[in-house]
C-alpha atoms as a PDB file:
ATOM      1  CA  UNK A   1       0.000   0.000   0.000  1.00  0.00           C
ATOM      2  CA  UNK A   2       1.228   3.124  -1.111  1.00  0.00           C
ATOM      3  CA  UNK A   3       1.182   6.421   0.866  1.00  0.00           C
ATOM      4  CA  UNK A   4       2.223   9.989  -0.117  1.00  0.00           C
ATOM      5  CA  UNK A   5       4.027  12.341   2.193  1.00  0.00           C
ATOM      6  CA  UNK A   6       4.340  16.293   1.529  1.00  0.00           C
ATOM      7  CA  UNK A   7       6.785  18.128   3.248  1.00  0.00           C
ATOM      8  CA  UNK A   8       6.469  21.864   4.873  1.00  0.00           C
ATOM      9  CA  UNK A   9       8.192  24.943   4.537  1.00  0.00           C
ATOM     10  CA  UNK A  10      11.866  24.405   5.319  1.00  0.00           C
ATOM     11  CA  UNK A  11      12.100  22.065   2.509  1.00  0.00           C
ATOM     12  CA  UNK A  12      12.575  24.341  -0.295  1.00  0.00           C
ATOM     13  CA  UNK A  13      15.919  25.135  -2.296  1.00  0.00           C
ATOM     14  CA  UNK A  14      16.692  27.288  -4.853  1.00  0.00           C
ATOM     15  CA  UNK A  15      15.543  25.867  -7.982  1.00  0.00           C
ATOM     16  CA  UNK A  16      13.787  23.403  -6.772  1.00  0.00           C
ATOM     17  CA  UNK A  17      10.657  23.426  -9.295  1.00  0.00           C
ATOM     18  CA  UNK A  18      12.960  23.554 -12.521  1.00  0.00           C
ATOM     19  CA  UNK A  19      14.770  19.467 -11.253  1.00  0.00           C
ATOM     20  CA  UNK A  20      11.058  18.136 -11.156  1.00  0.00           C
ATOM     21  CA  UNK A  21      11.183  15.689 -14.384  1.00  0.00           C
ATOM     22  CA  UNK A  22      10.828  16.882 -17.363  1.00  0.00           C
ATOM     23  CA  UNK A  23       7.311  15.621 -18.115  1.00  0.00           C
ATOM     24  CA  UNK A  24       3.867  17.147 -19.604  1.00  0.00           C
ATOM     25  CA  UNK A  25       1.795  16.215 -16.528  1.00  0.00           C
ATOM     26  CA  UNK A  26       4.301  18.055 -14.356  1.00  0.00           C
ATOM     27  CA  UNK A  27       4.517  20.985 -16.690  1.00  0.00           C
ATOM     28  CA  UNK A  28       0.982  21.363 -16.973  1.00  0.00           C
ATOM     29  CA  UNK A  29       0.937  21.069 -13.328  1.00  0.00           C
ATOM     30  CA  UNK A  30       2.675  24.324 -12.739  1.00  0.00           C
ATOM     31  CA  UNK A  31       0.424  25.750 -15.980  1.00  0.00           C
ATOM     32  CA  UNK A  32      -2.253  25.609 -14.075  1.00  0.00           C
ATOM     33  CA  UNK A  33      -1.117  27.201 -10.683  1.00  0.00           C
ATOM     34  CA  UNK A  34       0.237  29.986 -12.787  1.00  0.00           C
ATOM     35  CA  UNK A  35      -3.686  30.015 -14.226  1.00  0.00           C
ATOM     36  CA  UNK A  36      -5.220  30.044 -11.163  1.00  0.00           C
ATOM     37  CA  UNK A  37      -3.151  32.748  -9.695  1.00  0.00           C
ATOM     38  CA  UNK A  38      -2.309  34.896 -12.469  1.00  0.00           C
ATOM     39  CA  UNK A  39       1.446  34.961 -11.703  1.00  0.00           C
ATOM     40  CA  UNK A  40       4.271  32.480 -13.536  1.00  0.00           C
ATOM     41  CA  UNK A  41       4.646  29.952 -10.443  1.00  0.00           C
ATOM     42  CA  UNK A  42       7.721  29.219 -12.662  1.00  0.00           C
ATOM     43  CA  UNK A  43       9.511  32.025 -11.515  1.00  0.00           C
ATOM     44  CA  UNK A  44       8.775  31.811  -7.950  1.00  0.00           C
ATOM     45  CA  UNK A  45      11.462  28.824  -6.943  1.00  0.00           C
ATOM     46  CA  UNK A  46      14.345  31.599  -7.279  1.00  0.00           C
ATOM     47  CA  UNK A  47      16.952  32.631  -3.861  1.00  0.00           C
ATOM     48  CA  UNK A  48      15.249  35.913  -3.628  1.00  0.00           C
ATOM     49  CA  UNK A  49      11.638  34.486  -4.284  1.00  0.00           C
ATOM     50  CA  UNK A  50      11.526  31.877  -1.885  1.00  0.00           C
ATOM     51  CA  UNK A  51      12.746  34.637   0.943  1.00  0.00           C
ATOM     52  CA  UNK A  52       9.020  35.025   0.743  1.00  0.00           C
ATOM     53  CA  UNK A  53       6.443  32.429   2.602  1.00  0.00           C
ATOM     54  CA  UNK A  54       3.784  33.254  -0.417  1.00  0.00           C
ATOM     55  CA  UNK A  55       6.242  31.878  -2.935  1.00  0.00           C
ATOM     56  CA  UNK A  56       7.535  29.109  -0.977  1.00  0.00           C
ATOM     57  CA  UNK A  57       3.992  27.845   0.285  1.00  0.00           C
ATOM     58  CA  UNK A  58       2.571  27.703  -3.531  1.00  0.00           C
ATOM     59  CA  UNK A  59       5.764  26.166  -5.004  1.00  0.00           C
ATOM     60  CA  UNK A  60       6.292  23.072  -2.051  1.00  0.00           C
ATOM     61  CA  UNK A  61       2.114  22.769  -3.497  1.00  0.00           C
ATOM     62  CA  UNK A  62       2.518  22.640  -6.783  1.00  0.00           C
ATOM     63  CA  UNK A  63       5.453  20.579  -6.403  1.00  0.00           C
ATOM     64  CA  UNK A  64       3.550  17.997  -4.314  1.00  0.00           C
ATOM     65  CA  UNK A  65       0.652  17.761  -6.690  1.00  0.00           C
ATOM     66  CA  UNK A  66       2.587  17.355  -9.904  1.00  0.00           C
ATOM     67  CA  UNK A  67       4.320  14.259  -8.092  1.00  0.00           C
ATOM     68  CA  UNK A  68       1.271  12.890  -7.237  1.00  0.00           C
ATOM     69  CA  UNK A  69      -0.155  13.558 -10.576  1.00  0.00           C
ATOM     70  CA  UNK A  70       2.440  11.861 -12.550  1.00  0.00           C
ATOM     71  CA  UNK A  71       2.286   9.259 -10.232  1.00  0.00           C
ATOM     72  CA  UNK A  72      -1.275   8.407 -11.288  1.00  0.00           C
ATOM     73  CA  UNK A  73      -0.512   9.312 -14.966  1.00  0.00           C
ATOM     74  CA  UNK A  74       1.515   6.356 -14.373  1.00  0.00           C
ATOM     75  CA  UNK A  75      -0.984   3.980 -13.404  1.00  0.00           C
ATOM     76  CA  UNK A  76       0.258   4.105  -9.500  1.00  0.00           C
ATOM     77  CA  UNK A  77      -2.243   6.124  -6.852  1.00  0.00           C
ATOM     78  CA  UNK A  78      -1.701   6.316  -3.627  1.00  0.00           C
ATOM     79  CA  UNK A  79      -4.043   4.891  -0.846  1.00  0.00           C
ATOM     80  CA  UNK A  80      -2.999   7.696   1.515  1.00  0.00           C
ATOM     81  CA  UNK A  81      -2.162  11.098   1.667  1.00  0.00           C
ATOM     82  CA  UNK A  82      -0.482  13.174   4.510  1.00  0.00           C
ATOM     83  CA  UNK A  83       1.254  16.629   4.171  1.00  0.00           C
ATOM     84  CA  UNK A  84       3.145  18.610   6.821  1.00  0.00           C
ATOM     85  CA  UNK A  85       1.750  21.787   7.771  1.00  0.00           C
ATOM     86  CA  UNK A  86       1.277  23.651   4.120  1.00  0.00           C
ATOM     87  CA  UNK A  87       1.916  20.250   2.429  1.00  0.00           C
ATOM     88  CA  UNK A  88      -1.284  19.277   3.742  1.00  0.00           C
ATOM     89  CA  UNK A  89      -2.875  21.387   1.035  1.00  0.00           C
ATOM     90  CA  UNK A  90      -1.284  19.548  -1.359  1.00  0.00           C
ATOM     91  CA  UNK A  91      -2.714  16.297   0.492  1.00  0.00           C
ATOM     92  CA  UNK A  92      -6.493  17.229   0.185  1.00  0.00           C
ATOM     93  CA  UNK A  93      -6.051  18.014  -3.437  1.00  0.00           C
ATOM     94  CA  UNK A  94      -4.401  14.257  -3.972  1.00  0.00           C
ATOM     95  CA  UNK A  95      -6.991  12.799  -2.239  1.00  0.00           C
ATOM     96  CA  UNK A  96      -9.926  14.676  -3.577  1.00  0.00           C
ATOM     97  CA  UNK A  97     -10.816  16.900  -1.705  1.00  0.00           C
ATOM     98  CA  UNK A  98     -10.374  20.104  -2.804  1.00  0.00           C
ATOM     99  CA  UNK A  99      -9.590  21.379  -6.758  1.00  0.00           C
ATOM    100  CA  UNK A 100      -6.157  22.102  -7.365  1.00  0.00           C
ATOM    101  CA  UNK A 101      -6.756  25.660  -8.365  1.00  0.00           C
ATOM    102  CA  UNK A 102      -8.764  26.325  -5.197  1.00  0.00           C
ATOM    103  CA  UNK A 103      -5.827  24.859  -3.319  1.00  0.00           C
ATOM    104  CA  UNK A 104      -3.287  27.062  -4.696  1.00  0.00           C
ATOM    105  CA  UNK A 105      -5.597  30.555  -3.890  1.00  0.00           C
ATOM    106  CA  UNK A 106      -6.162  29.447  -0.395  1.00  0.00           C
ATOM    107  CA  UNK A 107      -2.449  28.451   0.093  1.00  0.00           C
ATOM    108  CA  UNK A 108      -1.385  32.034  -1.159  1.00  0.00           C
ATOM    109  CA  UNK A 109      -3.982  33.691   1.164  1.00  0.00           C
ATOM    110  CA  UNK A 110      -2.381  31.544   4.166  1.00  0.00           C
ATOM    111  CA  UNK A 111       0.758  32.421   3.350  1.00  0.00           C
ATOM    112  CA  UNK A 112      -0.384  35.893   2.969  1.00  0.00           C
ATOM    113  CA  UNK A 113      -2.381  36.026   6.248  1.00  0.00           C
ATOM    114  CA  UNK A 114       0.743  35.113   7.947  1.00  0.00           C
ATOM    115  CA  UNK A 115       3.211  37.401   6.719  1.00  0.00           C
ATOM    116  CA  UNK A 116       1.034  40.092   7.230  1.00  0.00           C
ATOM    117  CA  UNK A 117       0.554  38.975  10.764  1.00  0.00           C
ATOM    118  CA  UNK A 118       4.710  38.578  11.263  1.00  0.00           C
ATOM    119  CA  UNK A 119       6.142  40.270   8.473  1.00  0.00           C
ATOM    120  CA  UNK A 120       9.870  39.869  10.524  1.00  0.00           C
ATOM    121  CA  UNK A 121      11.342  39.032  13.694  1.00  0.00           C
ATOM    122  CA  UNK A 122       9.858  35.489  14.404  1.00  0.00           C
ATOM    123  CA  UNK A 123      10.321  31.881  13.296  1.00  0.00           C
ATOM    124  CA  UNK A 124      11.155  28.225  14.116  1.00  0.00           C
ATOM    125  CA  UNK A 125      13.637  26.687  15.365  1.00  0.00           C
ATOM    126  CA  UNK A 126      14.387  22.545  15.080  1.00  0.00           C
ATOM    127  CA  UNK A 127      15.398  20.892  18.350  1.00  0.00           C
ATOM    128  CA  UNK A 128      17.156  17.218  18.318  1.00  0.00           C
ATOM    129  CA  UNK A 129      17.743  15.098  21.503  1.00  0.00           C
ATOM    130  CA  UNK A 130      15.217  16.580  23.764  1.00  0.00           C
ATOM    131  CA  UNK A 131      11.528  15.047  24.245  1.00  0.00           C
ATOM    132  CA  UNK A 132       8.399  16.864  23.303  1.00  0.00           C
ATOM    133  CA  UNK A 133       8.066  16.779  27.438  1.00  0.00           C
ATOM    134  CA  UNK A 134      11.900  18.029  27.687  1.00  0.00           C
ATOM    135  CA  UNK A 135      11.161  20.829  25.468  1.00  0.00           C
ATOM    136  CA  UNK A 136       7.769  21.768  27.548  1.00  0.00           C
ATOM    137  CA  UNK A 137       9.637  22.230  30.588  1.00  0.00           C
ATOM    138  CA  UNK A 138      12.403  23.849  29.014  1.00  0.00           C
ATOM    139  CA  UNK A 139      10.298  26.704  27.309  1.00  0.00           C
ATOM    140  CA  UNK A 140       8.253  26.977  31.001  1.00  0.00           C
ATOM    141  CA  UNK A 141      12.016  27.617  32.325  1.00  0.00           C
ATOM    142  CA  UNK A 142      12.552  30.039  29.669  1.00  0.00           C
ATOM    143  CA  UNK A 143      10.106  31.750  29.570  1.00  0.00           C
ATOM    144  CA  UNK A 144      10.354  32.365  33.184  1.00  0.00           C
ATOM    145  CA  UNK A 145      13.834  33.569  32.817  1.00  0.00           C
ATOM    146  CA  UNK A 146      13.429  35.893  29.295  1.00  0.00           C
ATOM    147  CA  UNK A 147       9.670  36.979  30.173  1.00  0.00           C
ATOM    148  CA  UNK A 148       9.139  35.618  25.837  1.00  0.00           C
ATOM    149  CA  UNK A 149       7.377  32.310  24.785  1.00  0.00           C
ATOM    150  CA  UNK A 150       8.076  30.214  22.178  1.00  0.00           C
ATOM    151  CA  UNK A 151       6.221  27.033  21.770  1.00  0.00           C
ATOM    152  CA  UNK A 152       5.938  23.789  20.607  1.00  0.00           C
ATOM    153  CA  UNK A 153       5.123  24.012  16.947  1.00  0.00           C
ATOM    154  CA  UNK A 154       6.148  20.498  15.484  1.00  0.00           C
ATOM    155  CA  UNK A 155       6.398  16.828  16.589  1.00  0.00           C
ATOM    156  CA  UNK A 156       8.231  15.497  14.205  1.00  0.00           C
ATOM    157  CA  UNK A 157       9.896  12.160  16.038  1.00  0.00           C
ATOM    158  CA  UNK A 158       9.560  11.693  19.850  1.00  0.00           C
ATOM    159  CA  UNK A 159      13.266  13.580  19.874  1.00  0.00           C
ATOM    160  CA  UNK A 160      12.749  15.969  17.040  1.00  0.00           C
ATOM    161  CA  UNK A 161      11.101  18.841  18.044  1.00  0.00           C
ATOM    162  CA  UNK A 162      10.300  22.505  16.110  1.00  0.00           C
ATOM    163  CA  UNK A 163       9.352  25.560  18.317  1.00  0.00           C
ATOM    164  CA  UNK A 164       8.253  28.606  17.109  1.00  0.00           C
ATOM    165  CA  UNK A 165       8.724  32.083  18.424  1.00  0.00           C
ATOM    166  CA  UNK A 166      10.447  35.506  18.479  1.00  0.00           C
ATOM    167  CA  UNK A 167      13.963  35.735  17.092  1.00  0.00           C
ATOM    168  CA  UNK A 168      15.116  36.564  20.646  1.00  0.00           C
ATOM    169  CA  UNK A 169      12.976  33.767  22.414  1.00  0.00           C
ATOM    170  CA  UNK A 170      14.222  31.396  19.894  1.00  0.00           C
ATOM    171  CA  UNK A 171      17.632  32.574  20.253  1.00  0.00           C
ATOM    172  CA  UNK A 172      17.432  32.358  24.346  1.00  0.00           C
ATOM    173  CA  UNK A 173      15.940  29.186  23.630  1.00  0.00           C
ATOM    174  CA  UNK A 174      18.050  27.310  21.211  1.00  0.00           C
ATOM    175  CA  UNK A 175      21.118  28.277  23.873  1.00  0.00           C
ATOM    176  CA  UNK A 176      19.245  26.416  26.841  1.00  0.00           C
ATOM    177  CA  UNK A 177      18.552  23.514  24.684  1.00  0.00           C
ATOM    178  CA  UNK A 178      22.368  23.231  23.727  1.00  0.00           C
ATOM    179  CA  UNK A 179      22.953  23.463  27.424  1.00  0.00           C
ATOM    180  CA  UNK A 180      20.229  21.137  28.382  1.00  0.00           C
ATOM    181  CA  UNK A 181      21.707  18.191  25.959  1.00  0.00           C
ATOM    182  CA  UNK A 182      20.106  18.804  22.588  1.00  0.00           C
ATOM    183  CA  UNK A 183      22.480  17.352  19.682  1.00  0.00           C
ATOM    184  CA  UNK A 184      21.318  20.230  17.716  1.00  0.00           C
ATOM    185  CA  UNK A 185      18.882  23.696  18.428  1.00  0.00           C
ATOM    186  CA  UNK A 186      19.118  25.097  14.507  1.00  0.00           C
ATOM    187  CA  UNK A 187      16.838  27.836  12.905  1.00  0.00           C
ATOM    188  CA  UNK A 188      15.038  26.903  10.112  1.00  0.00           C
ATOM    189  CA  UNK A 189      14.308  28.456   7.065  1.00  0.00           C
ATOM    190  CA  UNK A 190      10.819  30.007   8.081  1.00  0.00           C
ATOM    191  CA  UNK A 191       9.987  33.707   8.615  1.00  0.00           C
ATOM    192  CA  UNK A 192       6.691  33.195  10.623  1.00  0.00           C
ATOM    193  CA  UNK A 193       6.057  31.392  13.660  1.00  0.00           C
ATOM    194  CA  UNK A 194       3.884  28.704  12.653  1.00  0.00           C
ATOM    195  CA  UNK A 195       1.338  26.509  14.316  1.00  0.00           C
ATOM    196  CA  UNK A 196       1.384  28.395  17.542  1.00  0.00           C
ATOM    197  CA  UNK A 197      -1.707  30.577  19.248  1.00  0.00           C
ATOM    198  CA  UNK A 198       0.397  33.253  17.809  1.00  0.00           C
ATOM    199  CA  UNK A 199      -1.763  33.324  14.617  1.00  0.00           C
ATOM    200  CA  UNK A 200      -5.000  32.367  15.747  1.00  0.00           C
ATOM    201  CA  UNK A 201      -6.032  35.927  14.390  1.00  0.00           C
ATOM    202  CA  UNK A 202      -4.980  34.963  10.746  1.00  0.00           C
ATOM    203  CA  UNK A 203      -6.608  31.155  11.124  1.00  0.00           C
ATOM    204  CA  UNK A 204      -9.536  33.021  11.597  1.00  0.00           C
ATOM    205  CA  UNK A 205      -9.683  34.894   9.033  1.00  0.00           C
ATOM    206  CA  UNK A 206      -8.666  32.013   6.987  1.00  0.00           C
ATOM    207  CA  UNK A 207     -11.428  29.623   8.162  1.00  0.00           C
ATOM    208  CA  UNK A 208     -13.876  32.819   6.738  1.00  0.00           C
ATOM    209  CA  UNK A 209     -12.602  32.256   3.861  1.00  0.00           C
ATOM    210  CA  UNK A 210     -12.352  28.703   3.201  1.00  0.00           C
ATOM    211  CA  UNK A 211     -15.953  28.738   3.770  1.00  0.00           C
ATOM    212  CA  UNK A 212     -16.502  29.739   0.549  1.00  0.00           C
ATOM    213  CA  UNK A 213     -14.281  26.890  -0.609  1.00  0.00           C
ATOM    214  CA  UNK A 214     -16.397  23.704  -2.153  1.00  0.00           C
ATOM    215  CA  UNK A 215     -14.892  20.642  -0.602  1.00  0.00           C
ATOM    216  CA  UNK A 216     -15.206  16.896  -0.748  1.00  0.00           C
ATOM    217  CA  UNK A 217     -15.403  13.633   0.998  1.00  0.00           C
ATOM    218  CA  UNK A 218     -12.101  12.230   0.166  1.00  0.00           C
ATOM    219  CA  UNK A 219     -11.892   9.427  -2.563  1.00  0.00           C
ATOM    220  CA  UNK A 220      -8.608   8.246  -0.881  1.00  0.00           C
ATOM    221  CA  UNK A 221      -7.509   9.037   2.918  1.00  0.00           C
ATOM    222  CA  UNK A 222      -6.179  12.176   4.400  1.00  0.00           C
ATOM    223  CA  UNK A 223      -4.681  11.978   7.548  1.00  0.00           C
ATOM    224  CA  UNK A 224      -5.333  15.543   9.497  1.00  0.00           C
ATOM    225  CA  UNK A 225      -2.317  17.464  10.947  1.00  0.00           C
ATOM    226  CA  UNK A 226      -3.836  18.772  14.457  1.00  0.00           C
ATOM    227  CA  UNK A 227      -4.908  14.865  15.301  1.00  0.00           C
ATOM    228  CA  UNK A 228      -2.912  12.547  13.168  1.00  0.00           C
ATOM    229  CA  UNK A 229      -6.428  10.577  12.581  1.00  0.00           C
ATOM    230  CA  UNK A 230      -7.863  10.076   8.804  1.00  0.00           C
ATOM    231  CA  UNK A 231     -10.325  12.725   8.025  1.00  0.00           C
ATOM    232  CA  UNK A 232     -13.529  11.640   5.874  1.00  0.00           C
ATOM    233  CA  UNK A 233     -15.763  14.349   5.368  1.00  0.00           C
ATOM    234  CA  UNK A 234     -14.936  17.705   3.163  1.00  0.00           C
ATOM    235  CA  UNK A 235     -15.453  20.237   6.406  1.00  0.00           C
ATOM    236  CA  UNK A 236     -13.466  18.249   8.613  1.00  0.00           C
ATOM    237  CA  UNK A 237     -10.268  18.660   5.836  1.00  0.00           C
ATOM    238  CA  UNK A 238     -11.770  22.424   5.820  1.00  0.00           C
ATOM    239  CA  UNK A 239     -11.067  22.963   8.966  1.00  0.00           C
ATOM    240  CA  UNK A 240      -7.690  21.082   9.212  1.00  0.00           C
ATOM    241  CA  UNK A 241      -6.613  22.975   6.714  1.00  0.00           C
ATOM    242  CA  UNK A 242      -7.353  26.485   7.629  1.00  0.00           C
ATOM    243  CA  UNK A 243      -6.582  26.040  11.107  1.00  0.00           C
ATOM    244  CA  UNK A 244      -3.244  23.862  11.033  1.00  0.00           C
ATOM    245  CA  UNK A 245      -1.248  27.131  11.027  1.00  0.00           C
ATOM    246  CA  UNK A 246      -2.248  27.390  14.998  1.00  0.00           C
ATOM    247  CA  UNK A 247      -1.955  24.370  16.271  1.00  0.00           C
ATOM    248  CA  UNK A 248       0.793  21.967  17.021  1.00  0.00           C
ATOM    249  CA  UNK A 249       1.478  19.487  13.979  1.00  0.00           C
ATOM    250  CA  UNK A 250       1.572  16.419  15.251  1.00  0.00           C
ATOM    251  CA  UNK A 251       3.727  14.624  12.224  1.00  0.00           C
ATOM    252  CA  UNK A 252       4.696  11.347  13.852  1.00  0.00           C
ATOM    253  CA  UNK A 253       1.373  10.478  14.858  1.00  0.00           C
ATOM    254  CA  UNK A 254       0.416  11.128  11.465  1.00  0.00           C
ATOM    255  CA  UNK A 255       3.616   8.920  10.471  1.00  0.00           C
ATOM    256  CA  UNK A 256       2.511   6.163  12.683  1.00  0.00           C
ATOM    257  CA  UNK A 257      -1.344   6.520  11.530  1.00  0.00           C
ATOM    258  CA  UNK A 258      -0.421   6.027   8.133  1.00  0.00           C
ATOM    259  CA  UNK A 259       1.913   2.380   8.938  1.00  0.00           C
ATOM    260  CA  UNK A 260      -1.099   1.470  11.087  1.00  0.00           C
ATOM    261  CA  UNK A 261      -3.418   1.410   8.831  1.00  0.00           C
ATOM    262  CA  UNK A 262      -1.011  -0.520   5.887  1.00  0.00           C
ATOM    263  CA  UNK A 263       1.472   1.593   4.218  1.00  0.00           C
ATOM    264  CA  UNK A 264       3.984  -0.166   3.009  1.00  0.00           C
ATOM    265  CA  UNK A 265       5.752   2.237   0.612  1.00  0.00           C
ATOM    266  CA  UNK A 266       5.409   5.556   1.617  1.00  0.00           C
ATOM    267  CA  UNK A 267       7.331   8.259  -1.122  1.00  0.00           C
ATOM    268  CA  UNK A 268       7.809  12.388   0.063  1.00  0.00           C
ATOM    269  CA  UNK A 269       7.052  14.618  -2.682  1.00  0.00           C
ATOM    270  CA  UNK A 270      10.326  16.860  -3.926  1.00  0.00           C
ATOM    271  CA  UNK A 271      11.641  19.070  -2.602  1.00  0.00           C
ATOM    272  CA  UNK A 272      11.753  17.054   1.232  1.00  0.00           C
ATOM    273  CA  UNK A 273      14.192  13.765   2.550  1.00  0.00           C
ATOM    274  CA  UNK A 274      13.697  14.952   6.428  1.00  0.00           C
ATOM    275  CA  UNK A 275       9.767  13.148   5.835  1.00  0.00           C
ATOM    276  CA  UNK A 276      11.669   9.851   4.183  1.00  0.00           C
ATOM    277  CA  UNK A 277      14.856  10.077   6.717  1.00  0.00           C
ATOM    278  CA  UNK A 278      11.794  10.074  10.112  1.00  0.00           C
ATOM    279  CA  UNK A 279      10.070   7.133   8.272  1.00  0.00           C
ATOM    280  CA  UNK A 280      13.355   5.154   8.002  1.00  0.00           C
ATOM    281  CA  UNK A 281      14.522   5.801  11.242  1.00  0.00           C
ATOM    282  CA  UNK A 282      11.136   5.133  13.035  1.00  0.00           C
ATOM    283  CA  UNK A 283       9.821   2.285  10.873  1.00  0.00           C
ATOM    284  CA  UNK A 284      12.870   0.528   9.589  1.00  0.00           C
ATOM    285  CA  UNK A 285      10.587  -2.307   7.775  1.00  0.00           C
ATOM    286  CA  UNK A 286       8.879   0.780   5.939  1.00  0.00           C
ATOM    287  CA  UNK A 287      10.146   1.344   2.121  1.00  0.00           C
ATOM    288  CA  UNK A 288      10.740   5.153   2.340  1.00  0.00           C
ATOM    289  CA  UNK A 289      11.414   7.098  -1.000  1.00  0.00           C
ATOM    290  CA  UNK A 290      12.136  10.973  -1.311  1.00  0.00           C
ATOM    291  CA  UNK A 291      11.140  11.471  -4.583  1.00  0.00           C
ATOM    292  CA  UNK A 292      13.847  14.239  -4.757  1.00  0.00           C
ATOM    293  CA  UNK A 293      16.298  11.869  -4.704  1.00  0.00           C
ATOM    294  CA  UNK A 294      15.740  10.273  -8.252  1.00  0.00           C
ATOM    295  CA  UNK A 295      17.091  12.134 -11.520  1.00  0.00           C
ATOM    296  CA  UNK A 296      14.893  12.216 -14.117  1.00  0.00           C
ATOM    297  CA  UNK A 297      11.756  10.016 -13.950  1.00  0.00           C
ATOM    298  CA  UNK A 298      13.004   7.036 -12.711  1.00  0.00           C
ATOM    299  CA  UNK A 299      10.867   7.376  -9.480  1.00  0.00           C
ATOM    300  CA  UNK A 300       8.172   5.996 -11.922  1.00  0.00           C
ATOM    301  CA  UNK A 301       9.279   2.599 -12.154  1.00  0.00           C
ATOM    302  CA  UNK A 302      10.999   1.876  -8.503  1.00  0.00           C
ATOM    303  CA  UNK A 303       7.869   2.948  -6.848  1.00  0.00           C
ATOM    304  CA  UNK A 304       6.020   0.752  -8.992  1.00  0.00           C
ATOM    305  CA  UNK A 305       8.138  -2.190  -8.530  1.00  0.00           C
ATOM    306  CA  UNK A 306       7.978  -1.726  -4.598  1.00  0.00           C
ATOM    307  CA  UNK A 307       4.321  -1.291  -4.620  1.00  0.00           C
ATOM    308  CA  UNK A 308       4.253  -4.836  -5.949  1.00  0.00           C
ATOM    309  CA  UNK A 309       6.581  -6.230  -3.374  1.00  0.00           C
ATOM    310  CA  UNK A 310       9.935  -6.437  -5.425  1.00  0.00           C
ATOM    311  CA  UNK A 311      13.012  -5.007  -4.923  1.00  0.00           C
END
């Protein structure tokens, strides 16, 4: 059983659109987003475009649809679908829930919504070695000390942990962490402080405006971000959607959902390998494939040979 993984922001690099294989169903892909927004998504995977969360929410989007896309252009469609924060977008449109094109508006209003909200000074930071239970007592402690939050943003593995704050409460933070026996307290490539109460104003605001948004009941599965539990009506993946920016992503859950219910390929759409390297780690048994790891197209035919159970 095949399941699809789509990474958040922090997975983007320069470029990154223009090394998806060169094939129509991925160019017309990225056609259509450009469409749909009236902008050339093409141009929006440059160094100085992607310092902007509205270019790098569409692109890691578009880039997870295509793969999925070609995927099923292939013959091969996944049983499950579960995206990381914004890659959850690209989730609900794999699984049929929402139209691509409707997708890519709401993602830019997100991103838009939250940039507004923090336009600079605030962000995430990626903590290794400490427990989610670790970090909470750490940030109490800090926060006692600096008189700034930062919270717990992401549970990626039970000792891989993303906060989100102020650049000074992250920076206060990341130091006690070192101290406190963290291999590694590292800011990531994110300019808003994500899935924290933080921007509760902007999920608002976004949640008025997905309700104009038709959605589905999903043909395939979605697994939800703030629960890490399979989703199967249209307003439930509404909500998860336009709400996921603040509240706590619970990733492994979702990880562990997904091998509970049968996976047993699971492939992370480009430009991500942190999704593939926490599968591997976690669930050794588990065929994990970052699809940005293949040149060309030859994703095609390995994921279609380990689908069938061969090697």
């Amino acid at each position: 059983m095949l399941a699809l993984l789509y990474p958040g922001q922090g997975a983007q690099s320069p470029g990154f659109l223009h090394r998806l294989p060169d094939h129509p169903t991925i160019a017309s892909t990225i056609e259509e987003a450009s469409d749909a927004l009236s902008l050339d998504v093409g141009t929006l995977d440059t160094s100085e475009a992607l310092r902007s969360s509205v270019a790098v929410q569409i692109t890691l989007v578009v880039a997870g649809v295509a793969l999925a896309r070609r995927l099923i252009e292939a013959g091969i469609e996944a049983h499950l679908h579960a995206g990381l924060s914004v890659g959850a977008y690209a989730a609900a449109v794999g699984c049929g829930s929402i139209a691509f094109g409707d997708a890519v508006r709401m993602v830019k209003t997100r991103a838009e919504l939250m940039e507004r909200a923090y336009p600079s000074g605030y962000g995430l930071s990626a903590i290794e070695g400490l427990s989610e239970a670790q970090v909470e007592a750490l940030i109490d402690a800090t926060m006692s000390a600096q008189g700034e939050r930062v919270y717990v943003a992401n549970v990626n593995a039970p000792r891989q942990i993303v906060v989100a704050g102020s650049d000074a409460a992250l920076a206060a933070f990341n130091e006690r962490a070192g101290a406190a026996g963290a291999h590694r307290a590292k800011r990531l490539a994110v300019s808003v402080p994500s899935h924290c109460e933080l921007l509760q104003e902007a999920s608002d605001t976004l949640l008025a405006y997905a309700a104009n948004i038709a959605f589905s009941h999903p043909k395939t599965v979605y697994i939800g971000n703030r629960r890490a539990r399979a989703l199967h009506r249209g307003e439930d993946i509404r909500a998860d959607l336009a709400t996921n920016m603040r509240y706590t992503v619970r990733w492994f859950d979702a990880l562990t959902t997904i091998v509970e219910r049968g996976a047993t390929v699971v492939v992370e759409a480009p430009p991500g390998q942190v999704l593939t390297d926490i599968a591997r780690l976690a669930y050794p048994n588990l065929t994990a494939l970052a699809a940005a790891s293949f040149a060309d197209d030859r994703l095609v035919d390995v994921v279609r040979r380990r689908v069938a159970g061969q090697p």
